[in-house]
PDB file of N, CA and C in Angstrom:
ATOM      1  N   UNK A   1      -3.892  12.494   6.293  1.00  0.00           N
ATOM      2  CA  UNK A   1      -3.187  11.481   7.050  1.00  0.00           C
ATOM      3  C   UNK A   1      -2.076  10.868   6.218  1.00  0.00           C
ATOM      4  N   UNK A   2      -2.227  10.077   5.311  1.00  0.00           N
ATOM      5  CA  UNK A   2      -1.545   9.234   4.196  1.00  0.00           C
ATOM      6  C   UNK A   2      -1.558   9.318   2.848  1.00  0.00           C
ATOM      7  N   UNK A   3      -1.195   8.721   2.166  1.00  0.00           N
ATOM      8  CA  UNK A   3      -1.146   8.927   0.823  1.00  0.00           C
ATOM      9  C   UNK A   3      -2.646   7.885   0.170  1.00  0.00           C
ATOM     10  N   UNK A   4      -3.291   7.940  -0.524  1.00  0.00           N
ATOM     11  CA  UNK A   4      -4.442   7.077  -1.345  1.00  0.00           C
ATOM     12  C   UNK A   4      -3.754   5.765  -1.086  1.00  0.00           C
ATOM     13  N   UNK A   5      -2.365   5.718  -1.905  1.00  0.00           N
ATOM     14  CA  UNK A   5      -1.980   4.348  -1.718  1.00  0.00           C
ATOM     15  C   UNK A   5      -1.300   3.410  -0.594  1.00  0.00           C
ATOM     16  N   UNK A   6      -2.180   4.031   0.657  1.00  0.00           N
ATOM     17  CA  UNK A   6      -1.859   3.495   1.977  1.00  0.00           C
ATOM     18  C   UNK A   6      -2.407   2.922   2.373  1.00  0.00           C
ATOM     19  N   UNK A   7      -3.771   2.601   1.613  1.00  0.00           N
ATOM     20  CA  UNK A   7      -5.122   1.836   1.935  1.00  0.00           C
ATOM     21  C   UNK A   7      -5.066   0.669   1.326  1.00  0.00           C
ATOM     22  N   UNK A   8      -5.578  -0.343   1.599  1.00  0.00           N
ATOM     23  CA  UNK A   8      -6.294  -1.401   0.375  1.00  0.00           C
ATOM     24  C   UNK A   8      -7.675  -0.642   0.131  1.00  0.00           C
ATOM     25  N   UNK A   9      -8.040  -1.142  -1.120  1.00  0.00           N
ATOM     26  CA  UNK A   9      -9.594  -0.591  -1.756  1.00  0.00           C
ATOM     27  C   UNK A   9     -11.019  -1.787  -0.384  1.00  0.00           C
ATOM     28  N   UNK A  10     -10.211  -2.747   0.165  1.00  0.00           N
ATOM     29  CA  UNK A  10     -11.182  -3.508   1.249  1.00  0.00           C
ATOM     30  C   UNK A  10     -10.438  -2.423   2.445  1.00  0.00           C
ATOM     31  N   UNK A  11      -9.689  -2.125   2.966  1.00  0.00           N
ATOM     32  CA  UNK A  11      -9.784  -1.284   4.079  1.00  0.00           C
ATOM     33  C   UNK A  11     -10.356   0.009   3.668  1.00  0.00           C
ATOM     34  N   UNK A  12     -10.436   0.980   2.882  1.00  0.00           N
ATOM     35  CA  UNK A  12     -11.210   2.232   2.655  1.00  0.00           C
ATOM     36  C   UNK A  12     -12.151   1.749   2.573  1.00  0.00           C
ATOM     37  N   UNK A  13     -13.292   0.691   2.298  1.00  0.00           N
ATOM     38  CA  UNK A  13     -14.402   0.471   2.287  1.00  0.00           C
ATOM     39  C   UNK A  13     -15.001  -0.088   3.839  1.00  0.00           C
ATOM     40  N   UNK A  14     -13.780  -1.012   4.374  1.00  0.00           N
ATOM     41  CA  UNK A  14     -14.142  -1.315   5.766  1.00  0.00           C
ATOM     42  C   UNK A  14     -14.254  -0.340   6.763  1.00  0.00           C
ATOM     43  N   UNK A  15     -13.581   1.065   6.293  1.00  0.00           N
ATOM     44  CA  UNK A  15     -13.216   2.542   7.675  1.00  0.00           C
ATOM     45  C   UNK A  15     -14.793   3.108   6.894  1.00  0.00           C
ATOM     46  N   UNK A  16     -15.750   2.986   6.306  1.00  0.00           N
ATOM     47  CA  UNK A  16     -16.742   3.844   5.908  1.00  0.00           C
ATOM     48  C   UNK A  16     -17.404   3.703   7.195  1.00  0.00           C
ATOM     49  N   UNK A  17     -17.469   2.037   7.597  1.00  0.00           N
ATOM     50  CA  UNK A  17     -18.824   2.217   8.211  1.00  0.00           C
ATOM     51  C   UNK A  17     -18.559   2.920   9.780  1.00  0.00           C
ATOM     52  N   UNK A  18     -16.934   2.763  10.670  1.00  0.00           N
ATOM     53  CA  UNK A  18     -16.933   3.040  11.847  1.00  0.00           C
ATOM     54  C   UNK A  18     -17.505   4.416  11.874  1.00  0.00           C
ATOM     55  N   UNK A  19     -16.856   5.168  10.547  1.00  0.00           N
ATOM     56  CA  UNK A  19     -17.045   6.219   9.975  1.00  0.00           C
ATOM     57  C   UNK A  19     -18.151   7.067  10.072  1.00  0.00           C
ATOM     58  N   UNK A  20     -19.005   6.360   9.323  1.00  0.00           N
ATOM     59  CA  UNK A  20     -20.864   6.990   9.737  1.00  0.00           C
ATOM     60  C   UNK A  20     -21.301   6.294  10.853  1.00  0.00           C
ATOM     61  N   UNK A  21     -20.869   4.956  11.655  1.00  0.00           N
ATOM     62  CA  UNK A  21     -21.427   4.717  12.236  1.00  0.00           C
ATOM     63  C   UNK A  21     -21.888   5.594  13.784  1.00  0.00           C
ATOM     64  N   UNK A  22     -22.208   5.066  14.639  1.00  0.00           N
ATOM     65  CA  UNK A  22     -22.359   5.842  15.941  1.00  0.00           C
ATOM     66  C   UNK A  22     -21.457   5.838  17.143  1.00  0.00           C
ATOM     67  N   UNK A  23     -20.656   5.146  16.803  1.00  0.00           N
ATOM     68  CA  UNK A  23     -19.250   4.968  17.727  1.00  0.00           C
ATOM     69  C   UNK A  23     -17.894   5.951  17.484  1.00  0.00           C
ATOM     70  N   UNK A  24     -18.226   7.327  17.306  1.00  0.00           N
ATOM     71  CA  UNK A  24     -17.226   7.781  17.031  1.00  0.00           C
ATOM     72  C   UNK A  24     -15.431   7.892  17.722  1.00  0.00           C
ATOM     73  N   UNK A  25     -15.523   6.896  19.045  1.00  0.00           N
ATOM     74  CA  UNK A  25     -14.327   6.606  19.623  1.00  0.00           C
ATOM     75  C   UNK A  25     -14.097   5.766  18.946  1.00  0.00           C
ATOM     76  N   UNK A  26     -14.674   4.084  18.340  1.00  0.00           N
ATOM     77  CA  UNK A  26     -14.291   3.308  17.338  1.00  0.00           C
ATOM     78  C   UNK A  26     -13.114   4.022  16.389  1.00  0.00           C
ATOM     79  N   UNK A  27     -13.875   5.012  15.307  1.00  0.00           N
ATOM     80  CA  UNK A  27     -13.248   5.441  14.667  1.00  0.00           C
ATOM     81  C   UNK A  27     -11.981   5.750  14.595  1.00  0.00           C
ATOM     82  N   UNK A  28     -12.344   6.830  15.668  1.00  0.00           N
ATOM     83  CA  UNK A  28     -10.819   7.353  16.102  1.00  0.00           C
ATOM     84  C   UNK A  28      -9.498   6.538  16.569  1.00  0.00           C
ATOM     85  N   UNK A  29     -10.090   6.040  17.304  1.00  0.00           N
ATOM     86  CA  UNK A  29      -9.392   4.692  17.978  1.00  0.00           C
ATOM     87  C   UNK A  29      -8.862   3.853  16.521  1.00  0.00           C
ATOM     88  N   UNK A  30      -9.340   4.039  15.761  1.00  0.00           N
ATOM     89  CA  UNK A  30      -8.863   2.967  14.304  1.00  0.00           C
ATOM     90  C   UNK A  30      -7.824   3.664  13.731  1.00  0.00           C
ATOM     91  N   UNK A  31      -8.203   5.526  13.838  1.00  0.00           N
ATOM     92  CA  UNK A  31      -7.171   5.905  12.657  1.00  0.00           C
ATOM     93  C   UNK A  31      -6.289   6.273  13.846  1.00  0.00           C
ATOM     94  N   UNK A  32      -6.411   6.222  15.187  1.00  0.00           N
ATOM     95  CA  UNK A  32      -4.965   6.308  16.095  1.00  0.00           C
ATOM     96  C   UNK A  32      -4.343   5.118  15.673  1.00  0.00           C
ATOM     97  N   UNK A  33      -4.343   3.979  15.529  1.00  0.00           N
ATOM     98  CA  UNK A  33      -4.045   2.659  15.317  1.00  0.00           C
ATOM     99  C   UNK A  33      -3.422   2.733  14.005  1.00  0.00           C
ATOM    100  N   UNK A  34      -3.839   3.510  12.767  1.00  0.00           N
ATOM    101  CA  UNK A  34      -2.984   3.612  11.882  1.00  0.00           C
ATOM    102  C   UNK A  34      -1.972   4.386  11.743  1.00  0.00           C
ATOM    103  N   UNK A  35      -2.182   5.486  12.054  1.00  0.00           N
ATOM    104  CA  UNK A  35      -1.206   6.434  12.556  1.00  0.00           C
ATOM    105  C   UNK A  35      -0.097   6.227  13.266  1.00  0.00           C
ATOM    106  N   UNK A  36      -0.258   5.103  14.206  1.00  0.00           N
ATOM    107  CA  UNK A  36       0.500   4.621  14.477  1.00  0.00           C
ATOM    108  C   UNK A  36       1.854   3.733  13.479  1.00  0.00           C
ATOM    109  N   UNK A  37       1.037   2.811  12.597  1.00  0.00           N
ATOM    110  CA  UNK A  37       1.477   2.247  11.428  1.00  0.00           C
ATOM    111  C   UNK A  37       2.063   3.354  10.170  1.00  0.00           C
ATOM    112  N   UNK A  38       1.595   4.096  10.154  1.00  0.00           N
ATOM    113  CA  UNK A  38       2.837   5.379   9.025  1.00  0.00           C
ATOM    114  C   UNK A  38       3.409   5.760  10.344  1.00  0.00           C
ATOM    115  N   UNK A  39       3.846   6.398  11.521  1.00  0.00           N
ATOM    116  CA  UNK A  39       4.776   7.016  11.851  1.00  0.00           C
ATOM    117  C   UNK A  39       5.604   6.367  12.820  1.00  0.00           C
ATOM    118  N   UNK A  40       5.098   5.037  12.862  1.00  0.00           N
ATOM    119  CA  UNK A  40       6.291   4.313  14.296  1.00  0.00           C
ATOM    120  C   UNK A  40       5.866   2.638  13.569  1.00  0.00           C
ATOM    121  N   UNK A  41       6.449   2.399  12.437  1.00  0.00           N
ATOM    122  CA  UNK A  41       6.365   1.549  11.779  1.00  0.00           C
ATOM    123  C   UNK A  41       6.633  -0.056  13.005  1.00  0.00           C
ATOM    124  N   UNK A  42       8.054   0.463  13.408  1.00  0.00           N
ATOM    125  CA  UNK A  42       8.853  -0.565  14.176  1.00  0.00           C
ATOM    126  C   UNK A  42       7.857  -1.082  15.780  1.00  0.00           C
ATOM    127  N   UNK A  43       7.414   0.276  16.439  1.00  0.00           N
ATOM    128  CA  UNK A  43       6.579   0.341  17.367  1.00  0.00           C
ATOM    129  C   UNK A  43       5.364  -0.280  16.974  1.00  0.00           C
ATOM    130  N   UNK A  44       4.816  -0.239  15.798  1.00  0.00           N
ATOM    131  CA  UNK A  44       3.632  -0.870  15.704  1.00  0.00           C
ATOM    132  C   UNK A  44       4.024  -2.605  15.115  1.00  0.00           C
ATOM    133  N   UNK A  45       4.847  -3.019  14.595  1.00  0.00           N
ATOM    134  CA  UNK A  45       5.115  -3.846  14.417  1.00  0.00           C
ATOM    135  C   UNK A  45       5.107  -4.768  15.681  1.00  0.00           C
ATOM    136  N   UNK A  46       6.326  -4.214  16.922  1.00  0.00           N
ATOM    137  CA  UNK A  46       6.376  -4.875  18.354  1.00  0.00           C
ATOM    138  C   UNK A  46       5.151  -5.198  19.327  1.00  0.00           C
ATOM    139  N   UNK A  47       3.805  -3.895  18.298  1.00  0.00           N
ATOM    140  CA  UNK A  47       2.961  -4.523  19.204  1.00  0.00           C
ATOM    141  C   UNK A  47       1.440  -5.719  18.251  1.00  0.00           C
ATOM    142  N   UNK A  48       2.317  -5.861  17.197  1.00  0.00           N
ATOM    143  CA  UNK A  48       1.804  -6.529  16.558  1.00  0.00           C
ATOM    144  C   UNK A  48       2.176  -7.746  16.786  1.00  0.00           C
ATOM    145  N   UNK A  49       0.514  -9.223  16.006  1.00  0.00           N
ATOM    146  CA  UNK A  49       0.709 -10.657  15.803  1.00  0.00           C
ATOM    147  C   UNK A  49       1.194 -10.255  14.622  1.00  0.00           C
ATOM    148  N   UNK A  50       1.970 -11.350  13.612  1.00  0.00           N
ATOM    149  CA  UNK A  50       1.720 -11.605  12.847  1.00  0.00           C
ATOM    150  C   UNK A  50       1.233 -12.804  12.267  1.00  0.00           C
ATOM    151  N   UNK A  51       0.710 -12.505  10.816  1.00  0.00           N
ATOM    152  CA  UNK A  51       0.007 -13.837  10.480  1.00  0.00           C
ATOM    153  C   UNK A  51       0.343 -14.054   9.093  1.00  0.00           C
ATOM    154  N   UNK A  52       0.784 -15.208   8.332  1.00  0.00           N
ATOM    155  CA  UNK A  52       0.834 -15.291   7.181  1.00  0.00           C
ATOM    156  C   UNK A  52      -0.244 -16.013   6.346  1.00  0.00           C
ATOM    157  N   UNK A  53      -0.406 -14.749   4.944  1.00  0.00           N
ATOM    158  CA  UNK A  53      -1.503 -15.027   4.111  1.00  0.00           C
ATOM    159  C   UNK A  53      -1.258 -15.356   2.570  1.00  0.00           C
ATOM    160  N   UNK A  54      -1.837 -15.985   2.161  1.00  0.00           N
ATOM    161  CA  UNK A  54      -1.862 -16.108   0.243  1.00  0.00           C
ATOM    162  C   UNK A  54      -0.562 -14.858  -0.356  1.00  0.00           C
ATOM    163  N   UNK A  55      -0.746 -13.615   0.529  1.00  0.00           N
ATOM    164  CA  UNK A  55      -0.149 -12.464  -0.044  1.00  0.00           C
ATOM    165  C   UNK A  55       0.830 -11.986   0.930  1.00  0.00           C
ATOM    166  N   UNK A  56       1.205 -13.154   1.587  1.00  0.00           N
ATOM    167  CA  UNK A  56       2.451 -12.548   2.115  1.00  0.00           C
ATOM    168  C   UNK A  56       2.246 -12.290   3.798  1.00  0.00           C
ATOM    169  N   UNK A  57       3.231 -12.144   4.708  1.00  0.00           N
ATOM    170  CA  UNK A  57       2.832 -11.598   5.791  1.00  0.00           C
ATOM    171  C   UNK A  57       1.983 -10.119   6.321  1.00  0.00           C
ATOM    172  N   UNK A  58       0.924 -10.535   7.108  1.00  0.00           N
ATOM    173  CA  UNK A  58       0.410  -9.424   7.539  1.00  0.00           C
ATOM    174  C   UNK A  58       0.014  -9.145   9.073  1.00  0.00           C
ATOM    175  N   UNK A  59       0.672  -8.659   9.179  1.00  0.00           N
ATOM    176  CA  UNK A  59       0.600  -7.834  11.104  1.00  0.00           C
ATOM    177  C   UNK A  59      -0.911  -7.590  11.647  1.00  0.00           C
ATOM    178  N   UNK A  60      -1.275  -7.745  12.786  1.00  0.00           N
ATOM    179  CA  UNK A  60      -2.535  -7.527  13.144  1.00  0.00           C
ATOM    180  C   UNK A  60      -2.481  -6.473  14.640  1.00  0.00           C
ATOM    181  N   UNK A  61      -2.702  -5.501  14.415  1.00  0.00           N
ATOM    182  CA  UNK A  61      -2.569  -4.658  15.503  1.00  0.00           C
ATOM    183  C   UNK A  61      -3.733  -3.970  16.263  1.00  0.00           C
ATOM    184  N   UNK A  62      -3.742  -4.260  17.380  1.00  0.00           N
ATOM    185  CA  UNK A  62      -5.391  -3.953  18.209  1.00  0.00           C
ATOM    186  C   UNK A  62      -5.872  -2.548  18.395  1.00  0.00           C
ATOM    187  N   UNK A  63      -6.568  -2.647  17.985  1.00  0.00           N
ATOM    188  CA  UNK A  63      -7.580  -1.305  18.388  1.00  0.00           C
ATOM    189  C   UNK A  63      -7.535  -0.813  19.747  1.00  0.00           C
ATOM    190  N   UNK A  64      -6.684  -0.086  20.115  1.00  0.00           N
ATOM    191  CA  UNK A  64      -6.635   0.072  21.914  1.00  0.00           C
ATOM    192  C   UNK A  64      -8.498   0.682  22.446  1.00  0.00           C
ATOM    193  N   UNK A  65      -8.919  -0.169  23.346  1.00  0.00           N
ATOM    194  CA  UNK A  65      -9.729  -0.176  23.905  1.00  0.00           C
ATOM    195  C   UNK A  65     -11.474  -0.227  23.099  1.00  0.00           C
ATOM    196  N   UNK A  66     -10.780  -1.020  22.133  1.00  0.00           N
ATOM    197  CA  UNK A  66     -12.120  -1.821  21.316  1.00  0.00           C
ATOM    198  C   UNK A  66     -11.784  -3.252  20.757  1.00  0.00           C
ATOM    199  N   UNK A  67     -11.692  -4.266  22.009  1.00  0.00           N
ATOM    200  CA  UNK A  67     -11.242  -5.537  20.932  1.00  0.00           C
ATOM    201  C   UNK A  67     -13.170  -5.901  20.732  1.00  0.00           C
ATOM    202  N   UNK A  68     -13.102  -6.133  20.130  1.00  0.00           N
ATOM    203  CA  UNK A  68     -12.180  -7.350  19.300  1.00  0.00           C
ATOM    204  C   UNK A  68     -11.068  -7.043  18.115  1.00  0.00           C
ATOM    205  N   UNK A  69     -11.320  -5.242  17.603  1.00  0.00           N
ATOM    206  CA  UNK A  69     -10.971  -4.507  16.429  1.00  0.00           C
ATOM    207  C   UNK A  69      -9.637  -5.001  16.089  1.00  0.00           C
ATOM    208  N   UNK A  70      -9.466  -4.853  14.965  1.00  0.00           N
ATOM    209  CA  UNK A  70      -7.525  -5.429  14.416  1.00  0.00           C
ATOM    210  C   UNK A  70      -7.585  -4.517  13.233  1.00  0.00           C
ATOM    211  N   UNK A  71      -6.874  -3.955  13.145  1.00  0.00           N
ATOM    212  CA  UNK A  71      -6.296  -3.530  12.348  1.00  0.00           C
ATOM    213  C   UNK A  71      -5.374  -3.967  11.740  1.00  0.00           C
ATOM    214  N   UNK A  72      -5.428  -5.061   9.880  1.00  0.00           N
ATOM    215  CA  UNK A  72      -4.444  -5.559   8.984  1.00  0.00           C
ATOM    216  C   UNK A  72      -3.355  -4.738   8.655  1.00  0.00           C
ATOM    217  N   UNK A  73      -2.453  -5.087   8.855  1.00  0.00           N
ATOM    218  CA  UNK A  73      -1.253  -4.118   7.397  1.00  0.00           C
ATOM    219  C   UNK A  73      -0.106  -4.938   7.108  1.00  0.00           C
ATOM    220  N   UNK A  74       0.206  -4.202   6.344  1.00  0.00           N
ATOM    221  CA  UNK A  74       1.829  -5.213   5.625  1.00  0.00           C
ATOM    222  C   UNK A  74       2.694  -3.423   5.796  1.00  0.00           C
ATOM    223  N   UNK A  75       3.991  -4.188   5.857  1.00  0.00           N
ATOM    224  CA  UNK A  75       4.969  -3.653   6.302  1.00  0.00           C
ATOM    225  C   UNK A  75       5.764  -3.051   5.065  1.00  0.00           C
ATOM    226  N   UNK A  76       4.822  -3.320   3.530  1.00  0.00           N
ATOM    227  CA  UNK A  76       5.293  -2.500   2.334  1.00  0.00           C
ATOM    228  C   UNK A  76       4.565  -1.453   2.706  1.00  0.00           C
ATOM    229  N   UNK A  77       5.426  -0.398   2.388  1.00  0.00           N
ATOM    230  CA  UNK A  77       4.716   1.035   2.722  1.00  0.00           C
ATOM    231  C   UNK A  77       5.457   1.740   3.878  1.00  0.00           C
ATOM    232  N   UNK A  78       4.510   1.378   5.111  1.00  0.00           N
ATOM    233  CA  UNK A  78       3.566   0.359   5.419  1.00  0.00           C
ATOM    234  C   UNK A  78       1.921   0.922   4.441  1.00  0.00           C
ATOM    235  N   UNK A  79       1.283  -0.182   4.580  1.00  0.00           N
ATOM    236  CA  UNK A  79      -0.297  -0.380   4.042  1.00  0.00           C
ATOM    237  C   UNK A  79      -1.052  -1.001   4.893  1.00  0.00           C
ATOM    238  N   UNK A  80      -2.119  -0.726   4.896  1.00  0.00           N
ATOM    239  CA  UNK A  80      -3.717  -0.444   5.565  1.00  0.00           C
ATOM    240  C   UNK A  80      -3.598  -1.718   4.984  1.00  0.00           C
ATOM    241  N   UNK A  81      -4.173  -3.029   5.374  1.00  0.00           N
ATOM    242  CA  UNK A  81      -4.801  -4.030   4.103  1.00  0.00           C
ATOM    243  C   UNK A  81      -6.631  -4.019   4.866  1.00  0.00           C
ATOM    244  N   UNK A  82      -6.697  -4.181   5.882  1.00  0.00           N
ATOM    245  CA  UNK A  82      -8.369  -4.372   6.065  1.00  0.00           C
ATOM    246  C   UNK A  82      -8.441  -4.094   7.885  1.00  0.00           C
ATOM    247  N   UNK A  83      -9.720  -3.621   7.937  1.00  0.00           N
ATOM    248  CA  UNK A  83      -9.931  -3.331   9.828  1.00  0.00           C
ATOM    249  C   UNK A  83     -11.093  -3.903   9.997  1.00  0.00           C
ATOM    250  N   UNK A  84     -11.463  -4.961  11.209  1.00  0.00           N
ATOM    251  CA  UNK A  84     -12.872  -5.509  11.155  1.00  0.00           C
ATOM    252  C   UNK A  84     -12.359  -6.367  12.792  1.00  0.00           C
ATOM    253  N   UNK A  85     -13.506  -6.597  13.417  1.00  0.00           N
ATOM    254  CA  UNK A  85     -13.021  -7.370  14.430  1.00  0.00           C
ATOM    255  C   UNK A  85     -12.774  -8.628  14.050  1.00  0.00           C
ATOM    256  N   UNK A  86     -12.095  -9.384  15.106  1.00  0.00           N
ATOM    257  CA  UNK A  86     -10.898 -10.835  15.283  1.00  0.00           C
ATOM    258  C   UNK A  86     -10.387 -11.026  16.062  1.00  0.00           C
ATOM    259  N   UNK A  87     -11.195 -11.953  16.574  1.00  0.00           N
ATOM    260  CA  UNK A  87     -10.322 -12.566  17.841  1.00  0.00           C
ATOM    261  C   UNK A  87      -8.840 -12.885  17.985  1.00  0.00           C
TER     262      UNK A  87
END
């Protein structure tokens, strides 16, 4: 998909569990959502909140057809920063 350094070390640890878990549309549905974020940077941005943190602004982009799911990133890169649900 991406390069190692597309992740935060808290988002590669947060994609383990959709990962093994038993929801394998979750999953997918997460790395469509990033995929989105490396190849339509601007598109995922428009359908992003953003929110500002300690580290700067970070975009929150929904999991199509699993909310509460969000998917974090920053727009260096772009980068993965963390995936977990949020209202």
């Amino acid at each position: 998909m991406s390069a190692d350094g597309d992740y935060s070390q808290v988002a590669d640890k947060q994609l383990d569990s959709p990962e093994a878990g038993p929801d394998a549309d979750l999953y997918n549905a997460v790395l469509d959502a990033c995929e989105v974020i490396f190849r339509l940077p601007a598109q995922a941005q428009a359908r992003s909140t953003a929110i500002t943190t300690t580290e700067g602004i970070r975009f929150r982009l929904p999991v199509a057809g699993h909310p509460p799911y969000k998917v974090f990133w920053s727009s260096e890169g772009p980068r993965i920063e963390a995936v977990f649900p949020h209202p």
